[in-house]
N, C-alpha and C. Protein backbone atom coordinates (compact mmCIF):
# COMPACT_ATOMS: atom_id res chain seq x y z
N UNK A 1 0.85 -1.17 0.00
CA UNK A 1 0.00 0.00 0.00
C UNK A 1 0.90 1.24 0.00
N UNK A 2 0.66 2.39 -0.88
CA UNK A 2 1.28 3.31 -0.84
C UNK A 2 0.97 4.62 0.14
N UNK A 3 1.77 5.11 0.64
CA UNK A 3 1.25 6.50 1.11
C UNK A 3 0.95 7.88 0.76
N UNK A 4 0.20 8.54 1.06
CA UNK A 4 0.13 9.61 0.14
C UNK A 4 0.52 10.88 1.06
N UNK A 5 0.55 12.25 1.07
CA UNK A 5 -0.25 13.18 2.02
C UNK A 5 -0.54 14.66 1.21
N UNK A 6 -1.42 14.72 1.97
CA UNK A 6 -3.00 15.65 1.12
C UNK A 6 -3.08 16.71 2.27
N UNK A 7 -2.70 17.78 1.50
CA UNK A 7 -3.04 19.45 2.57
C UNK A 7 -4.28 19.74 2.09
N UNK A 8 -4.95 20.17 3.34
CA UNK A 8 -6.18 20.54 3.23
C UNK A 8 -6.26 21.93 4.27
N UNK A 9 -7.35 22.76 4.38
CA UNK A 9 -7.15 23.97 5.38
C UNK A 9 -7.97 23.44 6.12
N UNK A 10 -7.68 23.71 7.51
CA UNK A 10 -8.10 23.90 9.01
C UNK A 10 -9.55 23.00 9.03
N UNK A 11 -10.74 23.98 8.78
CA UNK A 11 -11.67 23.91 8.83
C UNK A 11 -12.29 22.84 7.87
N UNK A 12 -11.64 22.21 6.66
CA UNK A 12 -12.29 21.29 5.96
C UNK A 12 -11.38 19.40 6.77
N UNK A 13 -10.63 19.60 7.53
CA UNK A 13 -9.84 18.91 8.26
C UNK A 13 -10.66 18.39 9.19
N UNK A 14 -11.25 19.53 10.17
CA UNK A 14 -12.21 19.42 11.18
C UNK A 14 -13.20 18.72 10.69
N UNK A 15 -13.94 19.27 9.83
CA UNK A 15 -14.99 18.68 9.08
C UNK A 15 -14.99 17.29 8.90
N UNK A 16 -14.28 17.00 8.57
CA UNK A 16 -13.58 15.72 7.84
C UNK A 16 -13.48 14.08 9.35
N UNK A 17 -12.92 15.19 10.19
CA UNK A 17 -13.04 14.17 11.52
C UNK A 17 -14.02 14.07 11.86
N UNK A 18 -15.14 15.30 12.07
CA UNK A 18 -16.31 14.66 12.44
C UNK A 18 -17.07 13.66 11.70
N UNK A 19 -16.88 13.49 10.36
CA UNK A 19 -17.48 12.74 9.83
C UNK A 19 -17.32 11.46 9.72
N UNK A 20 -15.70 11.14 10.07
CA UNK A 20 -15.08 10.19 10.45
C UNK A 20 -15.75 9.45 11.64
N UNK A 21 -15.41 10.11 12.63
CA UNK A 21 -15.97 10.21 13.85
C UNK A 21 -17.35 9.46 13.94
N UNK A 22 -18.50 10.13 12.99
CA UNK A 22 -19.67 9.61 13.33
C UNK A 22 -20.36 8.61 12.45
N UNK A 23 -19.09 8.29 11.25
CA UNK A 23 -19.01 7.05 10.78
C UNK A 23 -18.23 5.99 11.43
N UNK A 24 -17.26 6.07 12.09
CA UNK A 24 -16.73 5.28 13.43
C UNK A 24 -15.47 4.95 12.47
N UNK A 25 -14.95 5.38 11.85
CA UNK A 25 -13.70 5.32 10.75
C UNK A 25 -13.03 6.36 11.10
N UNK A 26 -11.62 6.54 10.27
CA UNK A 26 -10.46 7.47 10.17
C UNK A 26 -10.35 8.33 8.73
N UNK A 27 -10.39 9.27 9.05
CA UNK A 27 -9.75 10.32 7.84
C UNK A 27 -8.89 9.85 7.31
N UNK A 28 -8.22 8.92 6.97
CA UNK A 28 -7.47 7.79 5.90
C UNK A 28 -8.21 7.14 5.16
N UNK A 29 -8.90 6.20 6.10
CA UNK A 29 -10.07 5.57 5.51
C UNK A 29 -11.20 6.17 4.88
N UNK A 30 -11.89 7.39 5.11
CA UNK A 30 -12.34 8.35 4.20
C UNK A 30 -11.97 8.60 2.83
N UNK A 31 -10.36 9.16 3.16
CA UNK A 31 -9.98 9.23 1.61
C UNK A 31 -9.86 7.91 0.72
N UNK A 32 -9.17 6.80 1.63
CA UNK A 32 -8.86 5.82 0.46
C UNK A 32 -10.36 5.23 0.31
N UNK A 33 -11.22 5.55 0.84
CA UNK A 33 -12.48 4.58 0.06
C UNK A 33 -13.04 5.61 -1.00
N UNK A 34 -13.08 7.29 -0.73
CA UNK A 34 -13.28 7.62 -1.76
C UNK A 34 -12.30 7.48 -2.97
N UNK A 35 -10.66 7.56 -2.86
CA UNK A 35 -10.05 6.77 -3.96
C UNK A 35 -10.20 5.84 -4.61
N UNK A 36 -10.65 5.07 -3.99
CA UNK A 36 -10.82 4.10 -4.63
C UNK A 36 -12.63 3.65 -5.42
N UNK A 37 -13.00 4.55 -4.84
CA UNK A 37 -14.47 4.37 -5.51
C UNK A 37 -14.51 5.41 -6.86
N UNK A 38 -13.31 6.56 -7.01
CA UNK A 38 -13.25 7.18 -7.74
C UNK A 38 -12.82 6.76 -8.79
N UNK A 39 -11.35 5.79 -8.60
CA UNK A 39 -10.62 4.41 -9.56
C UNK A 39 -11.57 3.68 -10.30
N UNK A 40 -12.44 3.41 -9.48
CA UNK A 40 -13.75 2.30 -9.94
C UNK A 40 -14.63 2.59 -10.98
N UNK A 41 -14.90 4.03 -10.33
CA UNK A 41 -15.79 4.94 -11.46
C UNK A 41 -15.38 5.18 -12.13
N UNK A 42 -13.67 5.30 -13.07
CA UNK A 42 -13.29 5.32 -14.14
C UNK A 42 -13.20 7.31 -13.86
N UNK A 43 -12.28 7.54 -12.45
CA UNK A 43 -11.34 8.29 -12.46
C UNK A 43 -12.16 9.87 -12.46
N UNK A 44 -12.31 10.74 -13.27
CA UNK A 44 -13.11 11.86 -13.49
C UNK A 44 -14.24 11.80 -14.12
N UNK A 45 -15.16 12.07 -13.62
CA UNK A 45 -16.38 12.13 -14.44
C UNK A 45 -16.78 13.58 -15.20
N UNK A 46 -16.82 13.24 -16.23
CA UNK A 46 -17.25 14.50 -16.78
C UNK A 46 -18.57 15.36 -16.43
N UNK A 47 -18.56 16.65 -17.06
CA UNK A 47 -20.30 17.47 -16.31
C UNK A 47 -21.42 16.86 -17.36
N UNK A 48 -20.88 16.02 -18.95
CA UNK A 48 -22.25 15.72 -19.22
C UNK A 48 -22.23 14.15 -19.05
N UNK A 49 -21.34 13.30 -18.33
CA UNK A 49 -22.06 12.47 -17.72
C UNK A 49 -22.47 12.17 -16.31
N UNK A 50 -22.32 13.20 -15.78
CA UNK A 50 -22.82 14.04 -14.33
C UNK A 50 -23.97 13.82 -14.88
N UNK A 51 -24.51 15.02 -15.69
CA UNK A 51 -25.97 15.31 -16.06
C UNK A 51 -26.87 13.69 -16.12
N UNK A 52 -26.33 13.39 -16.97
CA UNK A 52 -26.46 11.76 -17.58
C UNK A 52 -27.31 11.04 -16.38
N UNK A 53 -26.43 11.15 -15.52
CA UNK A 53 -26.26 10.16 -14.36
C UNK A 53 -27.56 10.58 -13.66
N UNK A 54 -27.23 11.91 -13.35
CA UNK A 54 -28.15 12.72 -12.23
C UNK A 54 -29.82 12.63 -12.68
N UNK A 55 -29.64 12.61 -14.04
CA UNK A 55 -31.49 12.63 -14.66
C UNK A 55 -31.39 11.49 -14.51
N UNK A 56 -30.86 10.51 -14.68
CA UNK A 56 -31.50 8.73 -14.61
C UNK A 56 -31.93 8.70 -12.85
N UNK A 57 -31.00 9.35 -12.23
CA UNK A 57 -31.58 9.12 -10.90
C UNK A 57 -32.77 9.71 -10.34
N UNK A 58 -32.94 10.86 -10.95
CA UNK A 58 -34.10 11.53 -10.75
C UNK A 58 -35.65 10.73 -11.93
N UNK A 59 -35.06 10.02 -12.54
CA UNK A 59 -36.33 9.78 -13.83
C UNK A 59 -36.27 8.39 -12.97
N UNK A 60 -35.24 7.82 -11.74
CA UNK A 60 -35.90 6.69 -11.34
C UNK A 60 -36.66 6.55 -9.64
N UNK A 61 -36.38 7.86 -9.59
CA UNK A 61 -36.85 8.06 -8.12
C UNK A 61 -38.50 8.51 -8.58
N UNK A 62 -38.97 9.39 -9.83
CA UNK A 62 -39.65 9.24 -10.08
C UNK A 62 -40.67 8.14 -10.05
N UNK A 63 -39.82 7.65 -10.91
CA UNK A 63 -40.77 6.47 -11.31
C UNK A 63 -41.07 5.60 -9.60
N UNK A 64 -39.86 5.39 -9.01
CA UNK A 64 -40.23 4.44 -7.72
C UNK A 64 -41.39 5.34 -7.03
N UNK A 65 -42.07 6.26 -6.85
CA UNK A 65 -42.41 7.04 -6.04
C UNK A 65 -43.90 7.28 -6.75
N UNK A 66 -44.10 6.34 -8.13
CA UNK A 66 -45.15 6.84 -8.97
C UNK A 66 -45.72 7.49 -9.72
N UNK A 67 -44.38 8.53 -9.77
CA UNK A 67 -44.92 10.24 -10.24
C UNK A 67 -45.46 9.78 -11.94
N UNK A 68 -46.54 10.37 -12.14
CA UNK A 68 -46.42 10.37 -13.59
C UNK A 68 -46.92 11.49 -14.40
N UNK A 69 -45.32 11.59 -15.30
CA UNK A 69 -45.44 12.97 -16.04
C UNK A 69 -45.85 12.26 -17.61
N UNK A 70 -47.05 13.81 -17.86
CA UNK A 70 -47.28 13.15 -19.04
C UNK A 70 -46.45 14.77 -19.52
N UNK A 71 -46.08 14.62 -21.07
CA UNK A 71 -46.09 16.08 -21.98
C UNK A 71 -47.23 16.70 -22.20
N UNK A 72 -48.29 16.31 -22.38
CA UNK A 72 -49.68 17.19 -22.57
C UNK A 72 -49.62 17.84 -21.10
N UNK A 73 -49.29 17.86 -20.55
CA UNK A 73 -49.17 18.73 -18.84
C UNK A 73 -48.73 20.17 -18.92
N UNK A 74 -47.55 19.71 -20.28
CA UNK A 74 -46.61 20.86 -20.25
C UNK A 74 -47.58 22.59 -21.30
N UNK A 75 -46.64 23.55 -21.16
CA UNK A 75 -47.20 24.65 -21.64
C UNK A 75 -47.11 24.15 -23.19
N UNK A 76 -48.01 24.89 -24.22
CA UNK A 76 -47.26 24.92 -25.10
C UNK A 76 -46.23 25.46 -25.47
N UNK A 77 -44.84 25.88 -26.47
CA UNK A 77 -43.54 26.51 -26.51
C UNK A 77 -44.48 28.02 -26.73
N UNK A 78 -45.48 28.03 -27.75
CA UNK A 78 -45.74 29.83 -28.32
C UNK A 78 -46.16 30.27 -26.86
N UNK A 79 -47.08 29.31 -25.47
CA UNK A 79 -47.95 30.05 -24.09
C UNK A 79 -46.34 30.77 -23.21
N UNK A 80 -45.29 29.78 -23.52
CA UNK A 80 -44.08 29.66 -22.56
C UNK A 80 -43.70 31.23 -22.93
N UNK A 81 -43.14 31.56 -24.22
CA UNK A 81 -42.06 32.32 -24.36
C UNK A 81 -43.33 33.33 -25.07
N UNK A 82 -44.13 33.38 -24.75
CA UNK A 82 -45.21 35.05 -24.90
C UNK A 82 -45.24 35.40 -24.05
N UNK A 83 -44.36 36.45 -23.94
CA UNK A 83 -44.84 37.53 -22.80
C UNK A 83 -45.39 38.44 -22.89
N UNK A 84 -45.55 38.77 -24.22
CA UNK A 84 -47.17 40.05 -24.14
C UNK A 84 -48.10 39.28 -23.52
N UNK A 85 -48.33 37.85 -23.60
CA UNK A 85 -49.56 37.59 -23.31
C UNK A 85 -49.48 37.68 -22.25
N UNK A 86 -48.33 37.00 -21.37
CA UNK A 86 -48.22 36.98 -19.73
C UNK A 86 -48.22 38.80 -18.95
N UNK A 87 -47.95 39.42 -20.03
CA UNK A 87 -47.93 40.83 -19.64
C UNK A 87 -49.25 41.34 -19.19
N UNK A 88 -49.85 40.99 -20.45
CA UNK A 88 -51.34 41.00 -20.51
C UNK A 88 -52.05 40.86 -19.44
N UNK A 89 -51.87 39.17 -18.87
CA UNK A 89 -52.35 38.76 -18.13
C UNK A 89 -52.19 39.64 -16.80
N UNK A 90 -50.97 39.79 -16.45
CA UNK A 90 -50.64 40.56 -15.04
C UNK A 90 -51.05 41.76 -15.07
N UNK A 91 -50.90 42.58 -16.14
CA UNK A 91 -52.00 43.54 -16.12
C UNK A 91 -53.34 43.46 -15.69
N UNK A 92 -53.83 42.80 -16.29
CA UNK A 92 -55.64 41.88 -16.08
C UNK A 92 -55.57 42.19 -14.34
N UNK A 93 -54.85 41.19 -13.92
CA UNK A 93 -54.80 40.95 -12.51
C UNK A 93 -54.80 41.96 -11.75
N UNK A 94 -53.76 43.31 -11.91
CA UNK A 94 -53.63 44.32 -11.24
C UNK A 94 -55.23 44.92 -11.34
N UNK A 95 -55.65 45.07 -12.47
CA UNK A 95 -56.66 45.86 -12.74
C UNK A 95 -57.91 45.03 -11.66
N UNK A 96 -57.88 43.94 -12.02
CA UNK A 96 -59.22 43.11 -10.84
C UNK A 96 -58.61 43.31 -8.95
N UNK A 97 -57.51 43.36 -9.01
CA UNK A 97 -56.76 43.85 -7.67
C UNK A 97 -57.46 45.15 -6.90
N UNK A 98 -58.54 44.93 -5.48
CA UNK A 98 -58.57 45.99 -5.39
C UNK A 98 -57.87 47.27 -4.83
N UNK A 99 -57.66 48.47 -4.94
CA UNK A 99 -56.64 49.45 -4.44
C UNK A 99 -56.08 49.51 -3.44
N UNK A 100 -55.34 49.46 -2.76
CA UNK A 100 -54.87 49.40 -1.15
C UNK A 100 -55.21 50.69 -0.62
């Protein structure tokens, strides 16, 4: 096994023990399991298979939880990006608003 050593400041150190601490492990063992789970994962992950990752987890927590999205739910694109109309509308509103 090799050794390493890793500067870190003060306060992310601290941090680091408590978490140790209330996982009942060592700030060694912290890092080398995240090393090694990082090795596993094939090292850096990029931000679009971050994204990747992060919507499958969310499109499966969905699903475990029942949610169901249909697209007819959604706005149409011309209701979304009109804002005269939404202008419109908030106008409308002020006007039925009575005066303070």
């Amino acid at each position: 096994m090799k050794n390493i050593t890793v500067s870190v400041d003060e306060e992310t150190y601290r941090q680091a023990r408590i978490v140790a601490a209330e996982r009942g492990t060592s700030v060694s063992a912290l890092v080398r399991n995240f090393l090694r789970k990082m090795a596993q994962d094939g090292a850096v992950e990029s931000p679009n298979k971050r994204l990747l990752r992060t919507l499958a987890e969310i499109d499966e927590s969905m699903r475990a939880r029942g949610s169901q999205f249909s697209a007819a739910d959604r706005l149409a694109r011309e209701d979304l990006y009109d804002r005269a109309a939404r202008r419109r509308e908030d106008e409308e509103a002020l006007k039925r608003e009575p005066p303070r």
